[in-house]
Protein backbone atom coordinates (compact mmCIF):
# COMPACT_ATOMS: atom_id res chain seq x y z
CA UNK A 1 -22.68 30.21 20.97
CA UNK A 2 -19.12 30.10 20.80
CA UNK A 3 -18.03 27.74 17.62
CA UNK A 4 -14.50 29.08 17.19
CA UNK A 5 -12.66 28.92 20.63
CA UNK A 6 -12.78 25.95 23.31
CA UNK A 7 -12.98 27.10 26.44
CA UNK A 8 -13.61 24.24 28.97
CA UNK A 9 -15.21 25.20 32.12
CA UNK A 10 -12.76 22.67 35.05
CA UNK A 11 -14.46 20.89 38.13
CA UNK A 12 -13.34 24.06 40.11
CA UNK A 13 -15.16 26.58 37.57
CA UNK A 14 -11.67 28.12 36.35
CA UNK A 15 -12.07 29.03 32.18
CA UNK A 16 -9.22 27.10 30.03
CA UNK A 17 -8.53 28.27 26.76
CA UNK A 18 -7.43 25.57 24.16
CA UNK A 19 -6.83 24.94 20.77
CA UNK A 20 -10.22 25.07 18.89
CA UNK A 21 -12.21 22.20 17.83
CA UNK A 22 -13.30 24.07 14.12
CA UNK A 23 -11.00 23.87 11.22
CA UNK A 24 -10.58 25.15 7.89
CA UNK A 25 -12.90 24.18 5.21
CA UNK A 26 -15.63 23.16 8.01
CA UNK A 27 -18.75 25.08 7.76
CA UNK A 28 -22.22 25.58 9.49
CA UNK A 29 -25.89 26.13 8.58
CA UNK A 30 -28.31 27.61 10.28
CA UNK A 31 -31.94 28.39 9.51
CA UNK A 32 -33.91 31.38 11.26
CA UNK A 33 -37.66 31.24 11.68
CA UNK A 34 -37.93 34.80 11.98
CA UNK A 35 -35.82 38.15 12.07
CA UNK A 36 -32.90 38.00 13.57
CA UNK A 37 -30.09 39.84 14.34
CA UNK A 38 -26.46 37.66 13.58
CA UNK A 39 -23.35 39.18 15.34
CA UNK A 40 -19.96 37.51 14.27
CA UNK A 41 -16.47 37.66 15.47
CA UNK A 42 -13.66 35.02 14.55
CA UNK A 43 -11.40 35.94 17.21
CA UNK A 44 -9.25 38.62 15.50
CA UNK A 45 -6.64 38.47 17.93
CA UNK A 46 -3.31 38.29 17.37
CA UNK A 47 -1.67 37.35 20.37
CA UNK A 48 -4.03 34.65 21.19
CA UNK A 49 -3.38 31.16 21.16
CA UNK A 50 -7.09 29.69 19.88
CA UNK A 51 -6.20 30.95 16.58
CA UNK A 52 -2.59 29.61 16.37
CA UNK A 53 -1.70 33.49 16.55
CA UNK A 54 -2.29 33.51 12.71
CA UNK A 55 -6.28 34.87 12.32
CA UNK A 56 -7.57 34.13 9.15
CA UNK A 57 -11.14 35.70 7.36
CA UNK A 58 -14.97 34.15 8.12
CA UNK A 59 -17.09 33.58 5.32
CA UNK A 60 -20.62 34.27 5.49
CA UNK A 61 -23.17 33.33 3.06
CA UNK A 62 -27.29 34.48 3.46
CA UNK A 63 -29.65 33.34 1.51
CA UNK A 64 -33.34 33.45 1.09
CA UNK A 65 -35.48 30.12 2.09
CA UNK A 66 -35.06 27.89 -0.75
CA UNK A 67 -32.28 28.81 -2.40
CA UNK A 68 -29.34 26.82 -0.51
């Protein structure tokens, strides 16, 4: 799941990358059933146009069932 970039797949199946749809302050909860294993990247790139060329730091927050 890919909640930091937008990349549009065109009629002709050609990848477009354009300005993302999240935005500072938004956030996102999830809830896991069972074990899992979370792997997280916000797009540390600096030449890349999804992040405005200026990456800024992810926040993540785990807690136990309950406690939110």
């Amino acid at each position: 799941i890919n909640w930091y970039m937008n990349v549009p797949v065109e009629k002709d199946g050609t990848l477009g990358i354009v300005d993302g749809l999240s935005a500072p302050g938004l956030s996102l909860t999830l809830r896991a059933e069972r074990d899992v294993l979370v792997l997280v990247s916000n797009c540390p790139q600096i030449n890349n146009p999804c992040n405005g060329f200026d990456p800024t730091e992810v926040e993540m927050t785990i807690t136990e069932a309950g406690t939110a």
